[in-house]
Protein backbone atom coordinates (compact mmCIF):
# COMPACT_ATOMS: atom_id res chain seq x y z
CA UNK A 1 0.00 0.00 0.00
CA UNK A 2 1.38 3.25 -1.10
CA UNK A 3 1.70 5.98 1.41
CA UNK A 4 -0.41 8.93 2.21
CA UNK A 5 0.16 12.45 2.32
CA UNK A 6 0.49 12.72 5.95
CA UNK A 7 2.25 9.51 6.51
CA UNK A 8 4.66 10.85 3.93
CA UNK A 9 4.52 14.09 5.66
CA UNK A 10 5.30 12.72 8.67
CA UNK A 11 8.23 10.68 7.73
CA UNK A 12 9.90 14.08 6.29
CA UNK A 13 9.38 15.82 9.79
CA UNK A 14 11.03 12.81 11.54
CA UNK A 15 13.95 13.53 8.36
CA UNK A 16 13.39 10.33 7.11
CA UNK A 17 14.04 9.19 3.67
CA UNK A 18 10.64 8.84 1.22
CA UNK A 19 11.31 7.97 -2.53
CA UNK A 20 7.65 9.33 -4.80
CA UNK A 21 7.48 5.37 -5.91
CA UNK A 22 5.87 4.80 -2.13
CA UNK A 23 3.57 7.86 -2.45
CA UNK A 24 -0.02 7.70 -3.54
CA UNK A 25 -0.64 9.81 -6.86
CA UNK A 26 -3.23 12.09 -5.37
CA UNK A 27 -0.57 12.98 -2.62
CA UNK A 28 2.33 13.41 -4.66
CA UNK A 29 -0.18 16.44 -6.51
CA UNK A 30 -0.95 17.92 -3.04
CA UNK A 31 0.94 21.27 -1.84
CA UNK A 32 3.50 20.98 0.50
CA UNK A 33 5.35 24.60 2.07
CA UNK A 34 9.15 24.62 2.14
CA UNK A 35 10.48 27.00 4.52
CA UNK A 36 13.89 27.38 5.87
CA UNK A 37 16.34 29.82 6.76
CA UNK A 38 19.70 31.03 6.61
CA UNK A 39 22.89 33.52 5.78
CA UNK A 40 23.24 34.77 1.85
CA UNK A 41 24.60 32.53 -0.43
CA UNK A 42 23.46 29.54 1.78
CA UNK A 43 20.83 27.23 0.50
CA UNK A 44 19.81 26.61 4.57
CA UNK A 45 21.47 26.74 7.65
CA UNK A 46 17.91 25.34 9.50
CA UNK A 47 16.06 23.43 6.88
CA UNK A 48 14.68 22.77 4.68
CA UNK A 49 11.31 22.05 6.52
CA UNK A 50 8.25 20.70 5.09
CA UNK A 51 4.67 21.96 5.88
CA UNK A 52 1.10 21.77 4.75
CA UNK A 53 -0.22 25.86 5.12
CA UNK A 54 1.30 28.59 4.01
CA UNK A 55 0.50 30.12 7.45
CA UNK A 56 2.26 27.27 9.02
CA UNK A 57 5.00 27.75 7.03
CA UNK A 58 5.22 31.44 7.89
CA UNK A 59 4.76 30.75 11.95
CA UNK A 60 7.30 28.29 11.70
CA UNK A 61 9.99 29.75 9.93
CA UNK A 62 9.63 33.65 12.01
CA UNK A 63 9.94 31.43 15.20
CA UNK A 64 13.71 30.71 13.44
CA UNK A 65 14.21 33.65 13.19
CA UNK A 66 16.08 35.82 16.51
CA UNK A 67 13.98 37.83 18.46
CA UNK A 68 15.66 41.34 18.35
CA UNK A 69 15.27 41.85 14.17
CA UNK A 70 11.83 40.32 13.23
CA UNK A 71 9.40 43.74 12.62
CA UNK A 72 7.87 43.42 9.53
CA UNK A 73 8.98 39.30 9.14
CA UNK A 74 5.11 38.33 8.99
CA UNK A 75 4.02 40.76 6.14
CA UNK A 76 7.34 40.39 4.12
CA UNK A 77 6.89 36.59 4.26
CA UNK A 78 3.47 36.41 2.94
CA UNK A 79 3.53 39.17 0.39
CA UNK A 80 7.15 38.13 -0.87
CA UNK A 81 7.91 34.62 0.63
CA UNK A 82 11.34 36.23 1.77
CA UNK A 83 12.39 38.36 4.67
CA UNK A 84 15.82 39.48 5.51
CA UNK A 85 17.76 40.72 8.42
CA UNK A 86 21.13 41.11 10.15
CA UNK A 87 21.15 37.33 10.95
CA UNK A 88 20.44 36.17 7.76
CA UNK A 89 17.71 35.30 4.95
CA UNK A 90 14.33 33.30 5.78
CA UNK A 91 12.04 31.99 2.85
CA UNK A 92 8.86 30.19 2.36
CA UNK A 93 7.90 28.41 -1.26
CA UNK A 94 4.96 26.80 -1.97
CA UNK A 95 5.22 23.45 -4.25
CA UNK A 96 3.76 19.66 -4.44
CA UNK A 97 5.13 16.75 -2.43
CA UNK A 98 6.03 14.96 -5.38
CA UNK A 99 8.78 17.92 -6.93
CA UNK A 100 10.62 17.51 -3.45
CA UNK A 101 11.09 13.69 -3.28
């Protein structure tokens, strides 16, 4: 039995491997949130992280972020999917499960 979106879900927030050939179809079309975060030039120092709302996405990846720099992190992150500051670059991107396995 193939897996389903959460179960594959799931496995990627316990950062275990999932190949799309144990995926259901319909799951591999769903959208899945990437979100990570770190300094310029660096694909991520903390993530990439995998989650099913945008808003999640957003929550999660401004609670990376350090305290003292964040005005504005909310709005720039849903209008642009990128905020910057002194400690480095956070970004959200919305694609399908099956593009990231």
């Amino acid at each position: 039995m193939k897996l389903s979106y959460g179960q594959a879900m799931d496995l990627l927030a316990e950062d275990r491997s999932v190949k799309a050939s144990e995926v259901s179809a319909r799951a591999l079309r769903r959208k899945v949130w990437v979100y990570g975060h770190g300094q310029p030039g660096c694909m991520y120092d903390s993530g990439p992280y995998y989650t099913d709302t945008k808003a999640s996405a957003i929550a999660c990846v401004v609670g990376l972020l350090a305290d003292d720099d964040c005005k504005g992190a909310v709005t720039a992150l849903r209008r642009a999917h990128v905020f910057s500051n002194s400690y480095g670059v956070a970004t959200i991107a919305g694609t399908t499960l099956g593009s990231i396995l």
